[in-house]
PDB file of N, CA and C in Angstrom:
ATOM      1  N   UNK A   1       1.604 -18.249 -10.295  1.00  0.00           N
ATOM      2  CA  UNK A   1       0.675 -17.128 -10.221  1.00  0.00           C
ATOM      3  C   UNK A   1       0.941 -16.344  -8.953  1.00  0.00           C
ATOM      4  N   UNK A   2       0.934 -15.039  -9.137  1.00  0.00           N
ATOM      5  CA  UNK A   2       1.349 -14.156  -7.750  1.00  0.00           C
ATOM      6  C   UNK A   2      -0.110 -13.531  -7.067  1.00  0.00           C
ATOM      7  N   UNK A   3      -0.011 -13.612  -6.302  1.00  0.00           N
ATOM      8  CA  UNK A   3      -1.925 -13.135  -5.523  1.00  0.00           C
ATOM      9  C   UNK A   3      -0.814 -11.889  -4.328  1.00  0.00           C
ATOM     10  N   UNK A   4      -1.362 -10.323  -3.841  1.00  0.00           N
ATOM     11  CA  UNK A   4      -1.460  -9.846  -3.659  1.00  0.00           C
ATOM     12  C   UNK A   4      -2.537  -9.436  -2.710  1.00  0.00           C
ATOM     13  N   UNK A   5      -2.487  -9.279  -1.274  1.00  0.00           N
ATOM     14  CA  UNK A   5      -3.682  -9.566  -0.924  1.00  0.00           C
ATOM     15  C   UNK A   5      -3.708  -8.394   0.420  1.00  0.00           C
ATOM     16  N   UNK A   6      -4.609  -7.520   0.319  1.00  0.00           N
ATOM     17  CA  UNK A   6      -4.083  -6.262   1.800  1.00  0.00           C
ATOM     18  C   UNK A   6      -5.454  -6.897   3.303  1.00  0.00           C
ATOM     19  N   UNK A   7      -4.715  -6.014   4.061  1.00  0.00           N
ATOM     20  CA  UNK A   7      -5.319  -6.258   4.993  1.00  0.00           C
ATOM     21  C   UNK A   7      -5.266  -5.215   5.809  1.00  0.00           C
ATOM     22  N   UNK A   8      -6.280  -4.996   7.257  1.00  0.00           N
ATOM     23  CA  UNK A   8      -5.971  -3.696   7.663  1.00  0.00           C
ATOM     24  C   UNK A   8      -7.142  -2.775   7.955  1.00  0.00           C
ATOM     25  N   UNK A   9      -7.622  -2.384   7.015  1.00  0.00           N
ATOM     26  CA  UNK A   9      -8.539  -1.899   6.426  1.00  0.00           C
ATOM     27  C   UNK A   9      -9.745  -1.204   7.872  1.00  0.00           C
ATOM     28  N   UNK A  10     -10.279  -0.431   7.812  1.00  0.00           N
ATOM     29  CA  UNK A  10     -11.319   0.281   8.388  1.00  0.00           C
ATOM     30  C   UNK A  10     -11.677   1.073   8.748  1.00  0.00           C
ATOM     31  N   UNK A  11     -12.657   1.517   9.611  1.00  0.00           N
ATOM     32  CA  UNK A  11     -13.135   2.699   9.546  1.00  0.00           C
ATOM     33  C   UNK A  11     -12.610   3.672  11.344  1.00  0.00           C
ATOM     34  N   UNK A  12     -12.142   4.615  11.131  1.00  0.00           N
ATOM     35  CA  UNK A  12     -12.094   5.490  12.062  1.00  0.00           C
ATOM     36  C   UNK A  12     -12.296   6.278  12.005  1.00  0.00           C
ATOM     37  N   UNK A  13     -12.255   7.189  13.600  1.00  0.00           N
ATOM     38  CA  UNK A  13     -12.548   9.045  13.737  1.00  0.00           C
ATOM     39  C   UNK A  13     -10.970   9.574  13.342  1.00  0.00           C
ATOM     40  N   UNK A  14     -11.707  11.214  12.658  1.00  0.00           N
ATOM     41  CA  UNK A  14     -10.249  11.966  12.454  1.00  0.00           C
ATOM     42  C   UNK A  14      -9.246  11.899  13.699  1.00  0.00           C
ATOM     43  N   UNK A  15      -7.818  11.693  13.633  1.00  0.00           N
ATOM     44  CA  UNK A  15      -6.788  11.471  14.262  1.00  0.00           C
ATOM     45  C   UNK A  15      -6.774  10.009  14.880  1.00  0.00           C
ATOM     46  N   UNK A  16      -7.226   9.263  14.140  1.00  0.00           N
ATOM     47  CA  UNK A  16      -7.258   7.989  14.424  1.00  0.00           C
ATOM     48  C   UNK A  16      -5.648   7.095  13.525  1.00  0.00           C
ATOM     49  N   UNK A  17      -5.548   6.291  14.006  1.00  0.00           N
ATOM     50  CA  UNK A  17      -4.626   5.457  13.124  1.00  0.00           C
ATOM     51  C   UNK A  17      -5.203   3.764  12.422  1.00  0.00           C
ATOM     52  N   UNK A  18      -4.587   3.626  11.303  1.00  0.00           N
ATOM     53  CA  UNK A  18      -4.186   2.037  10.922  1.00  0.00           C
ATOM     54  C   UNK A  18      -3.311   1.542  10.842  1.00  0.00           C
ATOM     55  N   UNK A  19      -3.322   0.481   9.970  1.00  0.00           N
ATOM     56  CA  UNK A  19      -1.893   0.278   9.442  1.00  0.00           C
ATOM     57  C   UNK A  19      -2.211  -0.880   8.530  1.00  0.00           C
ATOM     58  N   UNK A  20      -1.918  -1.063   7.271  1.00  0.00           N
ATOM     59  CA  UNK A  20      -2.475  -1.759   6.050  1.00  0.00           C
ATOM     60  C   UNK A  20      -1.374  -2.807   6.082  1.00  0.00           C
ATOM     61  N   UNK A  21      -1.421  -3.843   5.605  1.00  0.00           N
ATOM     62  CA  UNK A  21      -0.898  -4.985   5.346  1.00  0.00           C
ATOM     63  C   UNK A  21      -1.180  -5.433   3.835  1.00  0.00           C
ATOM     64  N   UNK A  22       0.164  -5.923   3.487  1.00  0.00           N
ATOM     65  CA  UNK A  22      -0.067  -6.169   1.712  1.00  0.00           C
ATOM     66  C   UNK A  22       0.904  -7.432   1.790  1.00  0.00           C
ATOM     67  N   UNK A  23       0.661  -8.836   1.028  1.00  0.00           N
ATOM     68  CA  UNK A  23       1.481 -10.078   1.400  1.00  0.00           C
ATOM     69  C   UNK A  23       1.334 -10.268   0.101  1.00  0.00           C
ATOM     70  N   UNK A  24       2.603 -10.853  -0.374  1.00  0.00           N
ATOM     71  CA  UNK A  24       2.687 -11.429  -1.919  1.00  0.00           C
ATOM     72  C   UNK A  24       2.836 -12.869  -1.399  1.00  0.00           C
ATOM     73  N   UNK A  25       2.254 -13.460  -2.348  1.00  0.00           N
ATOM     74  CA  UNK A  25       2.454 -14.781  -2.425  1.00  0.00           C
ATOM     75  C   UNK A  25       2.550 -15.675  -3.468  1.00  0.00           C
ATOM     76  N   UNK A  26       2.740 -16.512  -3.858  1.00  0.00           N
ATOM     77  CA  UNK A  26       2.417 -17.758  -4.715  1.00  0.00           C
ATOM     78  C   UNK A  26       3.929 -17.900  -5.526  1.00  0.00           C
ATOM     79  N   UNK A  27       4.507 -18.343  -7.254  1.00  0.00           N
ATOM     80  CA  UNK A  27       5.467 -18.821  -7.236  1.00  0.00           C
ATOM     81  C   UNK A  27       6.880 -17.377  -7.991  1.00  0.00           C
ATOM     82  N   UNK A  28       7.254 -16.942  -7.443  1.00  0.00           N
ATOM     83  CA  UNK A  28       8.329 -16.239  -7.919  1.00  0.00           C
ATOM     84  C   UNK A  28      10.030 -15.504  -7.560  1.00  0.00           C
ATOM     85  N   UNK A  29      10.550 -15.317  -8.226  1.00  0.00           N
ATOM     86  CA  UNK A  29      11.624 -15.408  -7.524  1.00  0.00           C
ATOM     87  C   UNK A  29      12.472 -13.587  -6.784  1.00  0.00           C
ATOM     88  N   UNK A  30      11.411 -12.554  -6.990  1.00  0.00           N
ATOM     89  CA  UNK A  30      12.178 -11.372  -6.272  1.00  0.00           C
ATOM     90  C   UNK A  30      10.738  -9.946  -6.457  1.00  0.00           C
ATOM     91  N   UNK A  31      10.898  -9.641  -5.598  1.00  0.00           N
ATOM     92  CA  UNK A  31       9.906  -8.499  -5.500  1.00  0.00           C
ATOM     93  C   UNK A  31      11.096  -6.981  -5.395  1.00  0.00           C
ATOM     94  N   UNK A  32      11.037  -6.057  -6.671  1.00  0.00           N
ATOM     95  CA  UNK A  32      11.244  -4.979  -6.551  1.00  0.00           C
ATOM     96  C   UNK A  32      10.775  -3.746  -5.482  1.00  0.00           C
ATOM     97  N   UNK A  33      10.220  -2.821  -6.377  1.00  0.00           N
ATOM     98  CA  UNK A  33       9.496  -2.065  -6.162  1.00  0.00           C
ATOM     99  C   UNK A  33       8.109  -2.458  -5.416  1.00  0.00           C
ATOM    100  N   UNK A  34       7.613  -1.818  -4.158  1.00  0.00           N
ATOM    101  CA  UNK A  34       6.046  -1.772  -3.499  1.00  0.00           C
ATOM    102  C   UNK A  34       5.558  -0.471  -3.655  1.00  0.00           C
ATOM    103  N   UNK A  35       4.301  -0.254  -3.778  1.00  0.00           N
ATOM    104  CA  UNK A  35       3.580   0.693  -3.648  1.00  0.00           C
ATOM    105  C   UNK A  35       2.299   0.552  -3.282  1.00  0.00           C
ATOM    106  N   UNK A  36       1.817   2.078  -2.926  1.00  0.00           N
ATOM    107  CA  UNK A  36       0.484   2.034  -2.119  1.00  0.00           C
ATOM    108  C   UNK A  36      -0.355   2.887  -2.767  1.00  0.00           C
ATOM    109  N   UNK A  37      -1.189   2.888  -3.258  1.00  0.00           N
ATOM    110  CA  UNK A  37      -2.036   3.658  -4.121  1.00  0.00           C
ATOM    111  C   UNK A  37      -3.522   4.079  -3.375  1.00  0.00           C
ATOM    112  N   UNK A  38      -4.337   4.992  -3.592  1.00  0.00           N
ATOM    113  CA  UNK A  38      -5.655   4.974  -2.786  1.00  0.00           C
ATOM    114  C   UNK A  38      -6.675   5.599  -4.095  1.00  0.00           C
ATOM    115  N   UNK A  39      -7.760   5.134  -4.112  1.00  0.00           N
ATOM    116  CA  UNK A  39      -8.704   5.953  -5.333  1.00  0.00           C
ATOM    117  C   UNK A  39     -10.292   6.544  -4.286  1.00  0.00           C
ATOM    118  N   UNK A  40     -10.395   7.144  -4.210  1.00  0.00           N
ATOM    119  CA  UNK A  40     -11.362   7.899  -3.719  1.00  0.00           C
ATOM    120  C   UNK A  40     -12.821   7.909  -4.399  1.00  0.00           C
ATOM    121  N   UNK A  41     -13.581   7.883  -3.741  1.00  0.00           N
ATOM    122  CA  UNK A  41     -15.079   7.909  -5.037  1.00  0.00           C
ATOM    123  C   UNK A  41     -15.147   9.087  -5.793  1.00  0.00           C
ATOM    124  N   UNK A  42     -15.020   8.710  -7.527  1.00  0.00           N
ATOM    125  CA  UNK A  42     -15.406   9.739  -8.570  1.00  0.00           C
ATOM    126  C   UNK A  42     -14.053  10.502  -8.363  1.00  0.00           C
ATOM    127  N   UNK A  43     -12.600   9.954  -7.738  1.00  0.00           N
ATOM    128  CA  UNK A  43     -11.692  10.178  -8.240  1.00  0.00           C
ATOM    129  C   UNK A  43     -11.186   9.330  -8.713  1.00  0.00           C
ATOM    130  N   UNK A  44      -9.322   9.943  -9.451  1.00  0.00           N
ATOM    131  CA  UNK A  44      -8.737   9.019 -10.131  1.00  0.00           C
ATOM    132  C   UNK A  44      -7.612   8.337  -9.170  1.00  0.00           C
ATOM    133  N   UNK A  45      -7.155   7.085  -9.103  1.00  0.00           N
ATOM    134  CA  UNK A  45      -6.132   6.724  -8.250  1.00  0.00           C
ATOM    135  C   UNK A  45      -5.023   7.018  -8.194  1.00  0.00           C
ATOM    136  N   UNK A  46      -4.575   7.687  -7.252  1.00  0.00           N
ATOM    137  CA  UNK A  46      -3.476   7.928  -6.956  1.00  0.00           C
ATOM    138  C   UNK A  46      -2.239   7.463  -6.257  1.00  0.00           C
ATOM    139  N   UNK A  47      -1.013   7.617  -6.082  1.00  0.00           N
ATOM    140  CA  UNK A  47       0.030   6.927  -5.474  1.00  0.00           C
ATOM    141  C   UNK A  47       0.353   7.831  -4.161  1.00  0.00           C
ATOM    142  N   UNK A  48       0.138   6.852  -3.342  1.00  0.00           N
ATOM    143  CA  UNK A  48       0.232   7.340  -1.774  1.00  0.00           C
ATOM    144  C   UNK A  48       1.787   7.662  -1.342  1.00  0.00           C
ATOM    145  N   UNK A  49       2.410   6.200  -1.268  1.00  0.00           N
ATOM    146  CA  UNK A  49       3.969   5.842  -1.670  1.00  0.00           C
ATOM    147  C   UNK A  49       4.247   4.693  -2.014  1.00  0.00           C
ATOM    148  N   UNK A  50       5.777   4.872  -2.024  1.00  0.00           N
ATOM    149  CA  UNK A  50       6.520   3.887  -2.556  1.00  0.00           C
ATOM    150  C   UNK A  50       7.663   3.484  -1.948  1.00  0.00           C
ATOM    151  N   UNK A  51       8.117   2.086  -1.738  1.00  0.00           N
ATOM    152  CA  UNK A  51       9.327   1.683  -1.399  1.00  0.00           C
ATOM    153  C   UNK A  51       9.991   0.876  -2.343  1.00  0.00           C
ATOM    154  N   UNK A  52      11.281   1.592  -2.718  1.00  0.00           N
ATOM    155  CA  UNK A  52      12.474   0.013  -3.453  1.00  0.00           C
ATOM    156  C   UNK A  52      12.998  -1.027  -2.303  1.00  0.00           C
ATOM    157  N   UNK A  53      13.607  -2.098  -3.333  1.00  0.00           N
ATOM    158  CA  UNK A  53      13.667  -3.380  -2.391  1.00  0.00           C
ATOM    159  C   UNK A  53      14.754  -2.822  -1.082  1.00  0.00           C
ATOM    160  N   UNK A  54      15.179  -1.510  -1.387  1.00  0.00           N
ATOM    161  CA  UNK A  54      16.645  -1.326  -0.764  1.00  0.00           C
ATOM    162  C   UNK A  54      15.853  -0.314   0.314  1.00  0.00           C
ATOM    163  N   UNK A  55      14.595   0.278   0.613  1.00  0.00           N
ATOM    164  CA  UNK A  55      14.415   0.870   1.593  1.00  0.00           C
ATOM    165  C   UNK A  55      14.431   2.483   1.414  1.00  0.00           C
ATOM    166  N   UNK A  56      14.752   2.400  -0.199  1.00  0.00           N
ATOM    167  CA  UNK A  56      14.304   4.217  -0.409  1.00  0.00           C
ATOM    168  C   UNK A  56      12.693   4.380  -0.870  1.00  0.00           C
ATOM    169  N   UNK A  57      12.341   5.464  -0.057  1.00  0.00           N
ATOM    170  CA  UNK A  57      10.896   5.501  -0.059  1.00  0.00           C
ATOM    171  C   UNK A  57      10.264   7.166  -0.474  1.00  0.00           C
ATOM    172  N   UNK A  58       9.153   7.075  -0.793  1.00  0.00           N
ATOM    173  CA  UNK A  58       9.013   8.214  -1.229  1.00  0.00           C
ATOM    174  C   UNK A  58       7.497   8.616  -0.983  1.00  0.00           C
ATOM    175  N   UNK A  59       6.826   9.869  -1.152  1.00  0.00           N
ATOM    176  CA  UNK A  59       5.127   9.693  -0.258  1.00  0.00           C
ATOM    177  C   UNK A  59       4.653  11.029  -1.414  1.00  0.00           C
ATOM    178  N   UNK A  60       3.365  11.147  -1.357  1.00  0.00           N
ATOM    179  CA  UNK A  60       2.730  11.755  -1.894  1.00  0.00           C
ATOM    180  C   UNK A  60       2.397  13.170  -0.648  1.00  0.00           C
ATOM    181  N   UNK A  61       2.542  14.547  -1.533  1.00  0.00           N
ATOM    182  CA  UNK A  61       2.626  15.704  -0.353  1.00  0.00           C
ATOM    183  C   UNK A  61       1.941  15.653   0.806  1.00  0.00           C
ATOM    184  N   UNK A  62       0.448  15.137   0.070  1.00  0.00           N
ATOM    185  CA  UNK A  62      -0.594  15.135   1.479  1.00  0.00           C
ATOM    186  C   UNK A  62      -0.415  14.081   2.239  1.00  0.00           C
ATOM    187  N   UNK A  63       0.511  13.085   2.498  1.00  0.00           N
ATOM    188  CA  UNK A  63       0.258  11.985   3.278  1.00  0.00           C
ATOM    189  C   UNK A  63       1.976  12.380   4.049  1.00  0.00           C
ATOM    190  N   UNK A  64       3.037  12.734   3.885  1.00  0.00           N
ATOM    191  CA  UNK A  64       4.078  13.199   4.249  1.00  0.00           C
ATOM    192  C   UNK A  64       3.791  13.602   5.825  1.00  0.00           C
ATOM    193  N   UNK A  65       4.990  12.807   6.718  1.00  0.00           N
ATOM    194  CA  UNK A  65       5.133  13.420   7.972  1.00  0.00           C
ATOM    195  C   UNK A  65       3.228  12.302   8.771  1.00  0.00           C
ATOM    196  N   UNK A  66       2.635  12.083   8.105  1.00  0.00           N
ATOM    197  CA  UNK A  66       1.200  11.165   8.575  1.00  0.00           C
ATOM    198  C   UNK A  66       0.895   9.812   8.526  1.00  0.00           C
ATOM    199  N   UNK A  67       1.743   9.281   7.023  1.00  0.00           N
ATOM    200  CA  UNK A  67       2.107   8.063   6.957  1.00  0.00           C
ATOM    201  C   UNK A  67       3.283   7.542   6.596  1.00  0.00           C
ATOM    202  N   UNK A  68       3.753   6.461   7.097  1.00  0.00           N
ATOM    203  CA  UNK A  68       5.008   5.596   7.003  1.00  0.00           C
ATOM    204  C   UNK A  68       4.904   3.942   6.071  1.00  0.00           C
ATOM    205  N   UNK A  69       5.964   4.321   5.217  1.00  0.00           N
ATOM    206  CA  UNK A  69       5.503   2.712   4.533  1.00  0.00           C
ATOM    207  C   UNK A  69       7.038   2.043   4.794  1.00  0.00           C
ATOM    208  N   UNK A  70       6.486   0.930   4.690  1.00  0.00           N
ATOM    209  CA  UNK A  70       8.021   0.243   5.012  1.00  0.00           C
ATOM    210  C   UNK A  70       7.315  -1.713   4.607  1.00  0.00           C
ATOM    211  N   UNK A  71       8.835  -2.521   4.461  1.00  0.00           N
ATOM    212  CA  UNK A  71       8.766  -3.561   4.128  1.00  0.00           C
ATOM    213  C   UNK A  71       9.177  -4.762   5.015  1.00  0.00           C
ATOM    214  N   UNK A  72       8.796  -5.969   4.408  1.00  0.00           N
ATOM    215  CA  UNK A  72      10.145  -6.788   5.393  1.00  0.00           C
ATOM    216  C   UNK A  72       9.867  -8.094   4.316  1.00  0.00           C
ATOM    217  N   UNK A  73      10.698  -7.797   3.970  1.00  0.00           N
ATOM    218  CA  UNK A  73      11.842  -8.830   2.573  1.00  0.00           C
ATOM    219  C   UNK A  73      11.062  -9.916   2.869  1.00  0.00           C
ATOM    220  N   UNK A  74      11.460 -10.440   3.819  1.00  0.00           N
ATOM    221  CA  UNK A  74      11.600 -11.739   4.515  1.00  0.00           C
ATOM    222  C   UNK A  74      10.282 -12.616   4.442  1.00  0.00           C
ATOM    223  N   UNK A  75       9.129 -11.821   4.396  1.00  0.00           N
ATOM    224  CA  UNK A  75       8.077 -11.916   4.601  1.00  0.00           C
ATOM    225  C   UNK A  75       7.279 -11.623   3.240  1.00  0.00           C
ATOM    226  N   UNK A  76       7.392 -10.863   2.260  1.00  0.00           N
ATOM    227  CA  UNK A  76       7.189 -10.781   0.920  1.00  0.00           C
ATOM    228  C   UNK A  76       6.206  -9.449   1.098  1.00  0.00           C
ATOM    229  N   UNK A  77       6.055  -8.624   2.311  1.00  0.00           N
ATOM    230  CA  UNK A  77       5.059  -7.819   2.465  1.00  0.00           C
ATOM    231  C   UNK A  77       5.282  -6.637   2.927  1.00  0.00           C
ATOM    232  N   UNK A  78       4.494  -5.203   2.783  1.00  0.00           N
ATOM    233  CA  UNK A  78       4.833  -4.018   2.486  1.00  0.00           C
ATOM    234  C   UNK A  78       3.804  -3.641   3.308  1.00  0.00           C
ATOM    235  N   UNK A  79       4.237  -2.688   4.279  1.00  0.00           N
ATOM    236  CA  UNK A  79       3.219  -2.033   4.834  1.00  0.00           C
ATOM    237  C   UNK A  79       2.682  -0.841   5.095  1.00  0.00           C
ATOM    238  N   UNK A  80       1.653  -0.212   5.492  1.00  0.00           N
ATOM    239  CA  UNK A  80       1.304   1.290   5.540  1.00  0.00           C
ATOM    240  C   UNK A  80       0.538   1.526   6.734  1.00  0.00           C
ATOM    241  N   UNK A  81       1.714   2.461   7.068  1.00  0.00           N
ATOM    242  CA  UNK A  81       1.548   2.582   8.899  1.00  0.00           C
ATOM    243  C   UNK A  81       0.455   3.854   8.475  1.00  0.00           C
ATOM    244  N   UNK A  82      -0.711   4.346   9.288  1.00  0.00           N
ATOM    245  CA  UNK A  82      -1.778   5.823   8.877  1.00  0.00           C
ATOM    246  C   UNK A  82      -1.980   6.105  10.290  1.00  0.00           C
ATOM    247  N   UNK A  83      -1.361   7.373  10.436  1.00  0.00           N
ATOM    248  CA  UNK A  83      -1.743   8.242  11.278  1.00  0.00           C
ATOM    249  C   UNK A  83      -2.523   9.621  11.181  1.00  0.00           C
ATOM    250  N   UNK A  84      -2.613  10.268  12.184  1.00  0.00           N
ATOM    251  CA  UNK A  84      -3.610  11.240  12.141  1.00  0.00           C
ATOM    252  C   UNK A  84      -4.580  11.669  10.624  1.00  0.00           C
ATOM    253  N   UNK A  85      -5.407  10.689  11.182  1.00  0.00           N
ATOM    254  CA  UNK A  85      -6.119  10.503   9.596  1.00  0.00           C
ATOM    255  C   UNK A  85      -7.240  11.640   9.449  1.00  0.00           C
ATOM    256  N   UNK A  86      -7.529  11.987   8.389  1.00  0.00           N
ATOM    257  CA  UNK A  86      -8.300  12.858   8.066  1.00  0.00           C
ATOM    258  C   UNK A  86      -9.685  12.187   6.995  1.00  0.00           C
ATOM    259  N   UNK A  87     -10.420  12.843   7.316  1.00  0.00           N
ATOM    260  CA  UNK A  87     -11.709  12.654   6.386  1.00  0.00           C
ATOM    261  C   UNK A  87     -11.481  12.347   4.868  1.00  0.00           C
ATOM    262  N   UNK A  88     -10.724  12.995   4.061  1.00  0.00           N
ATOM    263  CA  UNK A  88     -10.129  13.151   3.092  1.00  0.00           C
ATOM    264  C   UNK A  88      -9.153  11.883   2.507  1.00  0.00           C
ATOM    265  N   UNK A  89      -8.472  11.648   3.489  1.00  0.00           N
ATOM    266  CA  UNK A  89      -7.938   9.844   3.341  1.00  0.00           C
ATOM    267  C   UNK A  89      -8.999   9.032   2.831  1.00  0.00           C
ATOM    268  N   UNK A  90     -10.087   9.107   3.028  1.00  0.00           N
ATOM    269  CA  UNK A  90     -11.057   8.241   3.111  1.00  0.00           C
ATOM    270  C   UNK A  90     -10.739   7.393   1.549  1.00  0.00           C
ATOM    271  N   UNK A  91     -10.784   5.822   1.597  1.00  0.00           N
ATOM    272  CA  UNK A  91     -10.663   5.503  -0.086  1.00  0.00           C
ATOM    273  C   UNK A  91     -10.276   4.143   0.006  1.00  0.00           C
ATOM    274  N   UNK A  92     -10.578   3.170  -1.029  1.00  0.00           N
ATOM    275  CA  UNK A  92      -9.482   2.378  -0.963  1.00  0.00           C
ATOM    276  C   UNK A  92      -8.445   2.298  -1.550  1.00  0.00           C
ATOM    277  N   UNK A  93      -7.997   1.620  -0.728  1.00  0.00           N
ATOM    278  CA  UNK A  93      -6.032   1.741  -0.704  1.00  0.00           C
ATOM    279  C   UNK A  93      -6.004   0.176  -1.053  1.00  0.00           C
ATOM    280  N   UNK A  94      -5.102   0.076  -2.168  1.00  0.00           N
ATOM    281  CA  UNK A  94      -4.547  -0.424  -3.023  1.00  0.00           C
ATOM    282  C   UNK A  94      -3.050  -0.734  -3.101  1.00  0.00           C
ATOM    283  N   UNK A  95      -2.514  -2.037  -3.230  1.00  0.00           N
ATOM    284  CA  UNK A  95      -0.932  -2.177  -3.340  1.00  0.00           C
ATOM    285  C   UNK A  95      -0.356  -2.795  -4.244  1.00  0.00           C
ATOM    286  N   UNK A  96       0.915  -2.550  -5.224  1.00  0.00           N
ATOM    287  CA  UNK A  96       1.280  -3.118  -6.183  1.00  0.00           C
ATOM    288  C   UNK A  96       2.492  -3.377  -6.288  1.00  0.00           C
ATOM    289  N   UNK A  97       2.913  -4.491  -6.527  1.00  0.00           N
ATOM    290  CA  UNK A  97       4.137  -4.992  -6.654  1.00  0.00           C
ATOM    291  C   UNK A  97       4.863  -5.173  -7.769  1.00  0.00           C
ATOM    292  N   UNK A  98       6.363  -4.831  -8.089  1.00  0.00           N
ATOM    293  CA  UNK A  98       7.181  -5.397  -9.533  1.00  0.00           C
ATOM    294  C   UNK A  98       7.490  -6.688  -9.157  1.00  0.00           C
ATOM    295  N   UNK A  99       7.084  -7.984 -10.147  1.00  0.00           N
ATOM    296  CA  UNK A  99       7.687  -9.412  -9.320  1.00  0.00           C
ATOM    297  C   UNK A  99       8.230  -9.861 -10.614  1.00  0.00           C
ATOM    298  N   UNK A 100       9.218 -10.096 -10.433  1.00  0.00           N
ATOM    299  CA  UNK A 100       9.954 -11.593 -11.189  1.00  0.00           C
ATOM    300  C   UNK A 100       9.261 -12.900 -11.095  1.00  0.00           C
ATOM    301  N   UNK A 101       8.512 -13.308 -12.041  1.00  0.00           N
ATOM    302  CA  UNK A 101       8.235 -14.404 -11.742  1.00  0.00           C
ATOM    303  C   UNK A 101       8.859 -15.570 -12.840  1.00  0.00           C
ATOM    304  N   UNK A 102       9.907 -14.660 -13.811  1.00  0.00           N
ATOM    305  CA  UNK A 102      10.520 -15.630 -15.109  1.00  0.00           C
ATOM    306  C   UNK A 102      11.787 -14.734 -15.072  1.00  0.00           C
ATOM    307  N   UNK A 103      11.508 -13.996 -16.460  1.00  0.00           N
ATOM    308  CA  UNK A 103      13.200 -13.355 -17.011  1.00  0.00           C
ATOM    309  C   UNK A 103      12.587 -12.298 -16.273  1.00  0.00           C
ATOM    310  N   UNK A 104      11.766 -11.301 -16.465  1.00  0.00           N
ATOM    311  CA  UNK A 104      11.187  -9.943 -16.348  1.00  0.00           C
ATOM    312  C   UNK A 104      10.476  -9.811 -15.628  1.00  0.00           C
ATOM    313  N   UNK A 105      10.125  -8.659 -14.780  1.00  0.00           N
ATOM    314  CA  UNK A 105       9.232  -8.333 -13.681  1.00  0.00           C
ATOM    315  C   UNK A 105       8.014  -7.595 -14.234  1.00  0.00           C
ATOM    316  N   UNK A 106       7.325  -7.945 -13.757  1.00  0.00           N
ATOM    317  CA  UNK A 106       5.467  -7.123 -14.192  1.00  0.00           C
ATOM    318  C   UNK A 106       5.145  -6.708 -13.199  1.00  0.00           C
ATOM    319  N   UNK A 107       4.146  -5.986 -13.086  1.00  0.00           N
ATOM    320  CA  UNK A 107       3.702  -5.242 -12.333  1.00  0.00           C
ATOM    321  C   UNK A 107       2.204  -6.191 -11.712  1.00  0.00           C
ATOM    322  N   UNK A 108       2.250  -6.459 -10.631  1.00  0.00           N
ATOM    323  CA  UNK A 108       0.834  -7.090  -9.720  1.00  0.00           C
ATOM    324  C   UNK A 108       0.009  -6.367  -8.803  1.00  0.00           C
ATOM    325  N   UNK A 109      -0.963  -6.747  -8.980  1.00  0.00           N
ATOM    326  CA  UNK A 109      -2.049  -5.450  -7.960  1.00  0.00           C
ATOM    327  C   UNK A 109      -3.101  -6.502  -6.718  1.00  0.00           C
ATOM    328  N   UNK A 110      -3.041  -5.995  -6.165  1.00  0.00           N
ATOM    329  CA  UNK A 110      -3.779  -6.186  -4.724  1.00  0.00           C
ATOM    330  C   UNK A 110      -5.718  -6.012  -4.790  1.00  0.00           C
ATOM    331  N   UNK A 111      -6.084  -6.590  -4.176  1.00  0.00           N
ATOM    332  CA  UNK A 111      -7.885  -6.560  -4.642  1.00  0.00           C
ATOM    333  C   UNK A 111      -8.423  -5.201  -3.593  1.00  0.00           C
ATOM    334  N   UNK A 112      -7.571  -4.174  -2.760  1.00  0.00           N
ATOM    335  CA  UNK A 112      -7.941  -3.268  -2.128  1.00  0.00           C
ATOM    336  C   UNK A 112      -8.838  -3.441  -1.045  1.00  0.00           C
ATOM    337  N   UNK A 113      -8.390  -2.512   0.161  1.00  0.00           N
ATOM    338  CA  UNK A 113      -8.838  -2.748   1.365  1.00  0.00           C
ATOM    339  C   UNK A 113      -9.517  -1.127   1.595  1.00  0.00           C
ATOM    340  N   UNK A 114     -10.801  -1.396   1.867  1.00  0.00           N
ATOM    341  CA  UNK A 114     -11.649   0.261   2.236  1.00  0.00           C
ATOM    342  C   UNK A 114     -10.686   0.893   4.045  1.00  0.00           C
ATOM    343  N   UNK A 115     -10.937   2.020   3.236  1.00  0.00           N
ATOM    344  CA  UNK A 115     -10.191   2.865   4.568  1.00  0.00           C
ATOM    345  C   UNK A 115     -11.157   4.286   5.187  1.00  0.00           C
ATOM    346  N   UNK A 116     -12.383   4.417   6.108  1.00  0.00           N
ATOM    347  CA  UNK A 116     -13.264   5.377   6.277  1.00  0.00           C
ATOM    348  C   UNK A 116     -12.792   5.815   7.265  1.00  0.00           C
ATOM    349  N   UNK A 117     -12.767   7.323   7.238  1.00  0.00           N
ATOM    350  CA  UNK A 117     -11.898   7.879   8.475  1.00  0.00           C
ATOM    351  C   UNK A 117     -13.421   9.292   8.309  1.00  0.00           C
ATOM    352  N   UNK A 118     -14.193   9.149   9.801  1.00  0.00           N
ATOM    353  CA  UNK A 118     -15.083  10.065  10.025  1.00  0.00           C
ATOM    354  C   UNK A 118     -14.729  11.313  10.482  1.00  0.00           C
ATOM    355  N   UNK A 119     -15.671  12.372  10.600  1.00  0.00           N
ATOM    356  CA  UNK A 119     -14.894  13.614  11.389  1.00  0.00           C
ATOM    357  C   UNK A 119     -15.571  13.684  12.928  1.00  0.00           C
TER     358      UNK A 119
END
């Protein structure tokens, strides 16, 4: 069973920073694709970014140049660096992994960490 689990999480003033933590764990043999997703109240969730296992990454317009995601293999965990945060960030943020845990990889999700950024 794969558990997904973030960390990180809280509340700051605009131009404040975090930085989210996402750890896979339990029995499998390769993690693809990471991603970072955020859903906002009485919105729909969206994809923040994304990293492949190889370090190509990709971000959603409004978070570009503010946040940085990055991985470390080694460790099974994906992270999301947040800078100059805005009111609008506000949400939880969510992380999902492709894992091999047999022949084929599925997709695993994270139980989400709240992120309040005041003005």
């Amino acid at each position: 069973q794969v558990q997904l689990v973030e960390s990180g999480g809280g509340s700051v003033q605009a131009g404040g920073s975090l930085r989210l933590s996402c750890a896979a764990s339990g029995r499998f043999f390769a993690i693809n694709d990471m991603n970072w997703y955020r859903q906002a109240p009485g919105k729909q969730r969206e994809l923040v970014a994304g990293i492949t296992r190889g370090d190509s990454t990709n971000y959603a317009d409004s978070v570009k140049g503010r946040f940085t995601i990055s991985r470390d293999n080694a460790k099974n965990t994906v992270y999301l660096q947040l800078n100059d945060l805005k009111p609008e960030d506000t949400a939880v943020y969510y992380c999902d992994a492709a894992v091999r845990t047999d022949t084929y990889f599925s997709w695993h999700w994270g139980q989400g960490t709240q992120v309040t950024v005041s003005s």
